[in-house]
N, C-alpha and C. Protein backbone atom coordinates (compact mmCIF):
# COMPACT_ATOMS: atom_id res chain seq x y z
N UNK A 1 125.93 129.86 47.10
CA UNK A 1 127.23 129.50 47.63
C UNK A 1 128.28 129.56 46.51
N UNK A 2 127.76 128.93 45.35
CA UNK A 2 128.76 129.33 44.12
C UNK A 2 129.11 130.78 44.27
N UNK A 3 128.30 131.96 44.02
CA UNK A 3 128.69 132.77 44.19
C UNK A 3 129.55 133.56 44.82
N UNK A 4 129.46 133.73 46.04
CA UNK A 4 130.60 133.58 47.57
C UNK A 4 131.67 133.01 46.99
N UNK A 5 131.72 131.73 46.52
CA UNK A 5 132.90 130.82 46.51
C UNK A 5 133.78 132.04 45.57
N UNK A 6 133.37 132.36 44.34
CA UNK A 6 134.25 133.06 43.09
C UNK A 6 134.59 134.26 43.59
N UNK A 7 133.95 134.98 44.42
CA UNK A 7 134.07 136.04 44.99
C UNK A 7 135.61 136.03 46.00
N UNK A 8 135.18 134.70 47.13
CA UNK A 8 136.43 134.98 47.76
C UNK A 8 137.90 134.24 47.13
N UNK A 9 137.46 133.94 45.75
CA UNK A 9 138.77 133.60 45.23
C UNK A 9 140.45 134.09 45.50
N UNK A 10 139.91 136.06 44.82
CA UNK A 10 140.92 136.94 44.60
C UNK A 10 141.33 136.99 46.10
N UNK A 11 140.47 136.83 46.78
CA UNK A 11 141.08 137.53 48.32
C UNK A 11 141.93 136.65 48.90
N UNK A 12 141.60 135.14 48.19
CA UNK A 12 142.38 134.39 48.93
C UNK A 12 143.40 134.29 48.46
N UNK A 13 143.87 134.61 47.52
CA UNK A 13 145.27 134.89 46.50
C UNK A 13 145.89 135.60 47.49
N UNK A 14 145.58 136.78 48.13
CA UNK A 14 146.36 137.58 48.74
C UNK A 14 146.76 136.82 50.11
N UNK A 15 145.77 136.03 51.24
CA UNK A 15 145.78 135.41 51.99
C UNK A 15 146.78 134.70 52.43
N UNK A 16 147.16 133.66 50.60
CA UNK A 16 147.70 132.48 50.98
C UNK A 16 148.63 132.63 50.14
N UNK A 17 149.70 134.12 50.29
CA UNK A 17 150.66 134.15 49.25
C UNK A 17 151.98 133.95 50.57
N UNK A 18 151.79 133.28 51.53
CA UNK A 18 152.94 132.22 51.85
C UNK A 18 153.61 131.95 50.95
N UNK A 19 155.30 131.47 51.59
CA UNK A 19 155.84 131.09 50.28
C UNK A 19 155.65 129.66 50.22
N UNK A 20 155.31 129.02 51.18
CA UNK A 20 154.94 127.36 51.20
C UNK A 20 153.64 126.99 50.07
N UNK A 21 153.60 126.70 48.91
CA UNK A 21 152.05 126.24 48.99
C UNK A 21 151.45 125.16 49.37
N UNK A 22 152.21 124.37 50.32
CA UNK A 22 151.38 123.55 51.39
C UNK A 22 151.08 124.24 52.75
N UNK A 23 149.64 123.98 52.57
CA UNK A 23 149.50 124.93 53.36
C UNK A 23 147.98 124.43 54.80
N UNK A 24 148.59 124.69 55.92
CA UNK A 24 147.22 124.06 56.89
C UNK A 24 146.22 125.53 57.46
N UNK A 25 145.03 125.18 57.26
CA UNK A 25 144.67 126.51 57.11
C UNK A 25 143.26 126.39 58.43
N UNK A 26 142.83 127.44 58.90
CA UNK A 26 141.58 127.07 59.48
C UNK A 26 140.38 128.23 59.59
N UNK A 27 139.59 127.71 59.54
CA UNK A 27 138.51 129.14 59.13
C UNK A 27 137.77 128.69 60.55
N UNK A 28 137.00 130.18 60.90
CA UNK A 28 136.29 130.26 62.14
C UNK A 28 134.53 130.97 61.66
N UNK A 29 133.99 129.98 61.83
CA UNK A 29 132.69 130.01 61.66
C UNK A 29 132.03 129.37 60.73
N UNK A 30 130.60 129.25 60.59
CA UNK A 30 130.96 127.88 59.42
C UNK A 30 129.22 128.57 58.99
N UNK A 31 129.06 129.71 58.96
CA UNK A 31 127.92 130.23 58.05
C UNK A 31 127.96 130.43 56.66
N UNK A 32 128.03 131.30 56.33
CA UNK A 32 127.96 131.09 54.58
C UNK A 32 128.50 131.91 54.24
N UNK A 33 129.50 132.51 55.34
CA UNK A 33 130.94 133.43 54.23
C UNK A 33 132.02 132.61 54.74
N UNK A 34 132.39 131.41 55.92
CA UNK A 34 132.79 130.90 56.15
C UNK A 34 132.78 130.03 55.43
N UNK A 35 131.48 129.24 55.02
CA UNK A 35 131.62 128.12 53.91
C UNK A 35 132.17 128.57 52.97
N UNK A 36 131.86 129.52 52.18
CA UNK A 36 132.30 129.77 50.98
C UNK A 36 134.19 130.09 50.98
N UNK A 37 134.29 130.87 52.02
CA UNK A 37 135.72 130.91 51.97
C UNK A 37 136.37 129.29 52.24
N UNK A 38 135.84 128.53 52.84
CA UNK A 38 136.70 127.04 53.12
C UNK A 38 136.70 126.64 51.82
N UNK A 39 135.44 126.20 50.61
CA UNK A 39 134.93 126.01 49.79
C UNK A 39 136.12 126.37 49.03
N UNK A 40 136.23 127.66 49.01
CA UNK A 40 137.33 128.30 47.59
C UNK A 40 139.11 127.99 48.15
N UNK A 41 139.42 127.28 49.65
CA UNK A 41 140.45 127.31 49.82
C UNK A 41 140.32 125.40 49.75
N UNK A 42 139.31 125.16 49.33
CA UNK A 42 140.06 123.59 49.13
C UNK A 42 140.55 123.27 47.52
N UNK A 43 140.31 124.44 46.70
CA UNK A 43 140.74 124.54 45.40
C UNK A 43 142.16 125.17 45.21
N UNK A 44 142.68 125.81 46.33
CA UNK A 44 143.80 126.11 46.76
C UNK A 44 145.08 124.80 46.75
N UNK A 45 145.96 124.87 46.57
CA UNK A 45 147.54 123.69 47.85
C UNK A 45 147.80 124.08 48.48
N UNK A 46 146.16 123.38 49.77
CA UNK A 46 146.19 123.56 50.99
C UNK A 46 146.66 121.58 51.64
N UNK A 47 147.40 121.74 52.42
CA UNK A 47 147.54 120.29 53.23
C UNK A 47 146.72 120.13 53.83
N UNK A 48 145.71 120.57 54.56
CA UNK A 48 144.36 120.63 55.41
C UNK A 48 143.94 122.04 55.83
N UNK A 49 142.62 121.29 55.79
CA UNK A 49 142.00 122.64 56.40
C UNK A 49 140.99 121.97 57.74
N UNK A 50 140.90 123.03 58.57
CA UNK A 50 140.29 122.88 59.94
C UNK A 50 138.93 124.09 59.64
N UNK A 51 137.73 123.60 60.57
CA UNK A 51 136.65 124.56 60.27
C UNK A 51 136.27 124.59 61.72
N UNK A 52 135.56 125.72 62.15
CA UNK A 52 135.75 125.74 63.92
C UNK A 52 134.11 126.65 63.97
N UNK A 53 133.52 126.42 64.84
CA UNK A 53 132.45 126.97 64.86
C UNK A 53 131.83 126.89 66.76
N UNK A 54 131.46 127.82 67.30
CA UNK A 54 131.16 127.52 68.76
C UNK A 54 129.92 126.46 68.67
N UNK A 55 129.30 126.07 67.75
CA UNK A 55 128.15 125.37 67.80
C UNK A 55 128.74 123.81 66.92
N UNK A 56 129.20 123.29 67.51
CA UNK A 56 130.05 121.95 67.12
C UNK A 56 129.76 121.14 66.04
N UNK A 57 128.24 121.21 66.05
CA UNK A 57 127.18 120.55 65.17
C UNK A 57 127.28 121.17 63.96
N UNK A 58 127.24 122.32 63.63
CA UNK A 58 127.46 123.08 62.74
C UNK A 58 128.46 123.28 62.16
N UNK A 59 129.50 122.68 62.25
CA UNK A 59 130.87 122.99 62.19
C UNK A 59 131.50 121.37 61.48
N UNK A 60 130.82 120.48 62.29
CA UNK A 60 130.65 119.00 61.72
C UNK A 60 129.96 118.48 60.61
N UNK A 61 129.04 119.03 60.40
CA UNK A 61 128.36 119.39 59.65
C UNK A 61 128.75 119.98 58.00
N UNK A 62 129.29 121.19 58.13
CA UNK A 62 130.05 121.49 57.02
C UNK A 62 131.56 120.71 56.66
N UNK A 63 132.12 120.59 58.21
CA UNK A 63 133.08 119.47 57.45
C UNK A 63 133.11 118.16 56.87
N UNK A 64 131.90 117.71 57.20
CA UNK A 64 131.34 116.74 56.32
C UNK A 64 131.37 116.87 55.02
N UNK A 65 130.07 118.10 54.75
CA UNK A 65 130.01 118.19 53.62
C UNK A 65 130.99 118.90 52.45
N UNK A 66 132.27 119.62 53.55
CA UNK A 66 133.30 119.89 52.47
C UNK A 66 134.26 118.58 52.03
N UNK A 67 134.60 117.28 52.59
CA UNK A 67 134.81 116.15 52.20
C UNK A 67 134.87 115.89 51.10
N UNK A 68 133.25 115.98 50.91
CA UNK A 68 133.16 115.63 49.23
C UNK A 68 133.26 116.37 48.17
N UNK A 69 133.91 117.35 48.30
CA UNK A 69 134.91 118.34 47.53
C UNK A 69 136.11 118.32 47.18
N UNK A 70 136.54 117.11 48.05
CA UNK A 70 137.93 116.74 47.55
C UNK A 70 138.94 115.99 48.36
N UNK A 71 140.18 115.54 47.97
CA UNK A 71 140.75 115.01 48.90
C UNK A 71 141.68 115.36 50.00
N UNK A 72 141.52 116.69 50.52
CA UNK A 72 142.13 117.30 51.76
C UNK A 72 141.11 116.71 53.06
N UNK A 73 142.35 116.61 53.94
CA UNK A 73 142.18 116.52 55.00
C UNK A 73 141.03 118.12 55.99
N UNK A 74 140.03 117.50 56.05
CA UNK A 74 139.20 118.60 56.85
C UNK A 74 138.94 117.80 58.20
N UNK A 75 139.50 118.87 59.35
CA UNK A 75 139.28 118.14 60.61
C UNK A 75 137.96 119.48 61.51
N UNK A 76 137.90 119.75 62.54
CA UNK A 76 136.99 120.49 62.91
C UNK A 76 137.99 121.16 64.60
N UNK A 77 138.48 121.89 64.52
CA UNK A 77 138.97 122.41 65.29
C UNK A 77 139.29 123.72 65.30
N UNK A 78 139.34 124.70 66.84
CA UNK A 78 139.89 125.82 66.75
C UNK A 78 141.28 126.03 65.75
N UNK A 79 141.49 127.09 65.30
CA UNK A 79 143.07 127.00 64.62
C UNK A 79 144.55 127.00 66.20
N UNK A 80 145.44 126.39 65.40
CA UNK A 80 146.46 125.78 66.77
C UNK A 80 147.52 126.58 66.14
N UNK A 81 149.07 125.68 67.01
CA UNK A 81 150.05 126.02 66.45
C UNK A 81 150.61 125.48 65.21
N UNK A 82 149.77 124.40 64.30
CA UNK A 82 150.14 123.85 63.35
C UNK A 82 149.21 125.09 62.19
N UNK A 83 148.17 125.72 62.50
CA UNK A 83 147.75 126.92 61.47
C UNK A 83 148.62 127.41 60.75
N UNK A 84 148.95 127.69 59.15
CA UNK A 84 149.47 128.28 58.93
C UNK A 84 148.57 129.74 58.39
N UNK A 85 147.54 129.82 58.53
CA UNK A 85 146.33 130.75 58.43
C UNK A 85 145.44 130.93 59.17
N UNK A 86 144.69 131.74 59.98
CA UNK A 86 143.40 131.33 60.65
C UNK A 86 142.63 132.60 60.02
N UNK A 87 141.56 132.41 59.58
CA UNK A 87 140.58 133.23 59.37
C UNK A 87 139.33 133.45 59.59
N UNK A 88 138.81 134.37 60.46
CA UNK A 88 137.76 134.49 61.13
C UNK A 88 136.40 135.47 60.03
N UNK A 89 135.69 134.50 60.28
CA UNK A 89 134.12 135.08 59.20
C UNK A 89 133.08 135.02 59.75
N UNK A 90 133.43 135.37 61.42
CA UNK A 90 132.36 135.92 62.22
C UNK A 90 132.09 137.11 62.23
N UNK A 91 130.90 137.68 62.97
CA UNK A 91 130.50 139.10 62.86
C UNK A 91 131.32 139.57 63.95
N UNK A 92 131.96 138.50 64.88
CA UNK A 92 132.68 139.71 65.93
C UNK A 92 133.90 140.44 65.42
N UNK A 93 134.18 141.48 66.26
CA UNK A 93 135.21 142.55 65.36
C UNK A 93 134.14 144.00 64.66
N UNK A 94 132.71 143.66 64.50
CA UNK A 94 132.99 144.93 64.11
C UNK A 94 132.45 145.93 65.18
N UNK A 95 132.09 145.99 66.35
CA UNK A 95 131.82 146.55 67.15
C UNK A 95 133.41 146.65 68.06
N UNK A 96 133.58 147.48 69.06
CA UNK A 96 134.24 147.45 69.25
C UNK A 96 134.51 146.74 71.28
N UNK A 97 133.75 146.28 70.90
CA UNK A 97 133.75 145.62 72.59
C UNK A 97 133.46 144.20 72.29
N UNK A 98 133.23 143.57 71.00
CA UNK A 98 133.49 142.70 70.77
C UNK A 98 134.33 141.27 70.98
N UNK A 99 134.15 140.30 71.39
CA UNK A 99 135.04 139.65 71.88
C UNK A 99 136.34 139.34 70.63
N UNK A 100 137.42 138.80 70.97
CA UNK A 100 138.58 138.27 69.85
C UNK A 100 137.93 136.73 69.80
N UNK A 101 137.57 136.26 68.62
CA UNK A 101 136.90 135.14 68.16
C UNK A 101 138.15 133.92 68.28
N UNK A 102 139.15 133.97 68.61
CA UNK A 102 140.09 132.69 68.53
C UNK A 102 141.40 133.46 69.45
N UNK A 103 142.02 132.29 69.51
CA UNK A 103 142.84 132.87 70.94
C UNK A 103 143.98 132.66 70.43
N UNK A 104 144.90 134.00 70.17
CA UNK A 104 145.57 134.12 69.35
C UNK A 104 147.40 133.17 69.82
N UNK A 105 147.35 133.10 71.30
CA UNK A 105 148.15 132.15 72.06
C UNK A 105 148.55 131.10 71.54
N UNK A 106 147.15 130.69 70.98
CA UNK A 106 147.57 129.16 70.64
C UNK A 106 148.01 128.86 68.87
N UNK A 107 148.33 130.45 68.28
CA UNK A 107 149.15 130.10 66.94
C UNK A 107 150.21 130.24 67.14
N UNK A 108 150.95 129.87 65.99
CA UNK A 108 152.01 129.39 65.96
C UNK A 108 152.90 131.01 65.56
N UNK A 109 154.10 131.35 65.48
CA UNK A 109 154.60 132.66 65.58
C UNK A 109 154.38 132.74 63.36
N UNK A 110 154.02 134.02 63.03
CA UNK A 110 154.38 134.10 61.76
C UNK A 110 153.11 133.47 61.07
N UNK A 111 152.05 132.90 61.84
CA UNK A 111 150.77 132.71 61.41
C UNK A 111 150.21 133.93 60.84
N UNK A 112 149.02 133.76 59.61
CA UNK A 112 148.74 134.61 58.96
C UNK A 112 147.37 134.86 59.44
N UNK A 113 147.02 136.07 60.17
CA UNK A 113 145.57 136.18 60.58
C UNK A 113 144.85 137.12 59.40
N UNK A 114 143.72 136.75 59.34
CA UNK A 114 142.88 137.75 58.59
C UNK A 114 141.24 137.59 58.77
N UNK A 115 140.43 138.58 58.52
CA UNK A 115 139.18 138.61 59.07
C UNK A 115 138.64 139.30 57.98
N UNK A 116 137.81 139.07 57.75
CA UNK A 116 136.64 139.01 56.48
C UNK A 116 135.62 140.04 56.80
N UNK A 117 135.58 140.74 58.27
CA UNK A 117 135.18 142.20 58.48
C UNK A 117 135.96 142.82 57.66
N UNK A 118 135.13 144.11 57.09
CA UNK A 118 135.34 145.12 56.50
C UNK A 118 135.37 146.80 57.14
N UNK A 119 134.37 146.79 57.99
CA UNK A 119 134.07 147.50 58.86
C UNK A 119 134.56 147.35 60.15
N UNK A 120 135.08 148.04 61.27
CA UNK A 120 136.37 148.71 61.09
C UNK A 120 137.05 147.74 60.12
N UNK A 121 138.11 148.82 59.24
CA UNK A 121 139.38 147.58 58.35
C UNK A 121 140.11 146.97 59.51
N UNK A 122 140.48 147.88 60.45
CA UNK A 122 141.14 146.94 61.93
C UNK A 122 140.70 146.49 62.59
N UNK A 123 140.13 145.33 62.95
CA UNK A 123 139.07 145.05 64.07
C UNK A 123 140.39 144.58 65.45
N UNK A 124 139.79 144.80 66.16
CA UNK A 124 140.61 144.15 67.53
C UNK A 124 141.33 143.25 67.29
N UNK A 125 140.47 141.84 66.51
CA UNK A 125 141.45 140.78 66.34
C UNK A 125 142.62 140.91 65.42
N UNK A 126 142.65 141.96 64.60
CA UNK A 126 143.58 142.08 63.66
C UNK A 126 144.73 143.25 64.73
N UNK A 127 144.42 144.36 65.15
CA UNK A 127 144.83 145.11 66.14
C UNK A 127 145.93 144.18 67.01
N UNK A 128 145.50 143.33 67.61
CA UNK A 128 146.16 142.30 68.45
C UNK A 128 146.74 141.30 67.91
N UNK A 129 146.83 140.81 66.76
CA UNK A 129 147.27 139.78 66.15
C UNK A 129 148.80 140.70 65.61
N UNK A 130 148.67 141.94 64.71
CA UNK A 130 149.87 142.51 64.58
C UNK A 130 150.43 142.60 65.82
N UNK A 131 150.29 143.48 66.90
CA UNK A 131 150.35 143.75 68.01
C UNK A 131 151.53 142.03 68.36
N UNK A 132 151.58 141.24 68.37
CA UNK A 132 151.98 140.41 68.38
C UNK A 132 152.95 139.41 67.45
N UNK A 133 152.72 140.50 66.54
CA UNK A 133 154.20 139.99 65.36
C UNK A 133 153.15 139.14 64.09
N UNK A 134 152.24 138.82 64.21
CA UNK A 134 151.29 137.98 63.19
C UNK A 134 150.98 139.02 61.68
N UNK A 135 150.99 138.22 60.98
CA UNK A 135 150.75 138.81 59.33
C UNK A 135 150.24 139.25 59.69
N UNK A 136 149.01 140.09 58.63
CA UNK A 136 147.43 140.32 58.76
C UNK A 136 146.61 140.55 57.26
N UNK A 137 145.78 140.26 57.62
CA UNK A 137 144.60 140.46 56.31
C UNK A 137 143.94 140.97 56.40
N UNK A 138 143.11 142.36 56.31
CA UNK A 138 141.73 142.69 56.65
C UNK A 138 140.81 142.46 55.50
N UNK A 139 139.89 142.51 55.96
CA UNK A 139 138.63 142.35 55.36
C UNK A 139 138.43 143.32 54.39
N UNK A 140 138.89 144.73 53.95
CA UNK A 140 138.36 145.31 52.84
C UNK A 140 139.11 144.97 51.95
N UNK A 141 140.16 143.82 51.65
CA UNK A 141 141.23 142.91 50.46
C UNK A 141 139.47 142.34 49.92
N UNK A 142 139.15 141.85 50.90
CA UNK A 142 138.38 140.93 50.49
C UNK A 142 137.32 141.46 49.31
N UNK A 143 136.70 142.99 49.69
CA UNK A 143 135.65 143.51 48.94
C UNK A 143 136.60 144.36 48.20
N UNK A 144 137.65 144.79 47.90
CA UNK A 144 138.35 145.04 46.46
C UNK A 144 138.16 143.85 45.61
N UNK A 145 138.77 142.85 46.09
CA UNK A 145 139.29 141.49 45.12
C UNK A 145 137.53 141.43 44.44
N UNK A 146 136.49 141.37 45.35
CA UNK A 146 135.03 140.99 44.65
C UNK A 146 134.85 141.97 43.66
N UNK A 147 135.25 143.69 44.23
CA UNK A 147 134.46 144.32 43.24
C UNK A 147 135.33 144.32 41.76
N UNK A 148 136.54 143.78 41.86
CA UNK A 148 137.28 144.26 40.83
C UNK A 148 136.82 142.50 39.99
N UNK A 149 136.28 141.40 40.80
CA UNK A 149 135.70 140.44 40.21
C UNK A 149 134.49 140.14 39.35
N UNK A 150 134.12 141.47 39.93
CA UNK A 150 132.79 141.78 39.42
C UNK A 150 132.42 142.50 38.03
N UNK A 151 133.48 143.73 38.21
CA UNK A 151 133.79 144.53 36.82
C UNK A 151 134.82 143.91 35.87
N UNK A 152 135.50 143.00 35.79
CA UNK A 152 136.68 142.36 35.20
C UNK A 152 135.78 141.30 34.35
């Protein structure tokens, strides 16, 4: 998990270059590119972070244990209109019949979406999130920022 964590450092530089650095953020999925990305954004000035997972337990679970990482507010919810980020580190997106992992309705306008797929660089949810006026991030930021973390 250390590992992961240093990795998604650089990417999150790009992520969370809002000009606010208070910042409410929420990640979707809570496996172990999800952990690691929450992990490296509570080292961030983030005002809270939210962790969302379809399996509730699992999701409670890590927000527990990101707690004791520090003193941000971690609650366990889909991302809303208070998101100023939502980032999805599920496998959906890279197929293309895939469902959209969070419902993009309920952000707020000027929310920053990004997805940690690499494969397609556009996945649907990113497709539809511009499509709708929303930042975007794709997922191959993410594997530049590592490999250039890697050789640096």
């Amino acid at each position: 998990m250390r590992w992961l964590k240093e990795q998604h450092r650089c990417w999150l530089k790009s992520v969370c270059r809002h000009p606010r650095t208070v910042m409410v953020l929420a990640v979707i999925l809570c496996g172990g590119a999800g952990a690691a990305i929450a992990l490296a954004l509570l080292e961030r000035d983030v005002a809270s972070l939210s962790v969302w997972d379809i399996d509730r337990a699992r999701a409670a679970d890590l927000a527990q244990r990101l707690r004791g990482a520090g003193s941000v507010e971690i609650t366990v919810a889909p991302p809303n209109l208070q998101s100023d980020v939502a980032i999805n580190a599920t496998p959906l997106g890279m197929r293309e019949n895939d469902l959209i992992p969070l419902s993009l309705e309920n952000l707020r306008s000027g929310a920053v979406v990004a997805d940690a797929i690499m494969k397609p660089a556009r996945t649907k949810l990113l497709r539809e999130a511009q499509h709708r006026g929303h930042p975007i991030q794709e997922g191959r930021h993410m594997r530049d920022n590592q490999a250039a973390a890697v050789w640096s």
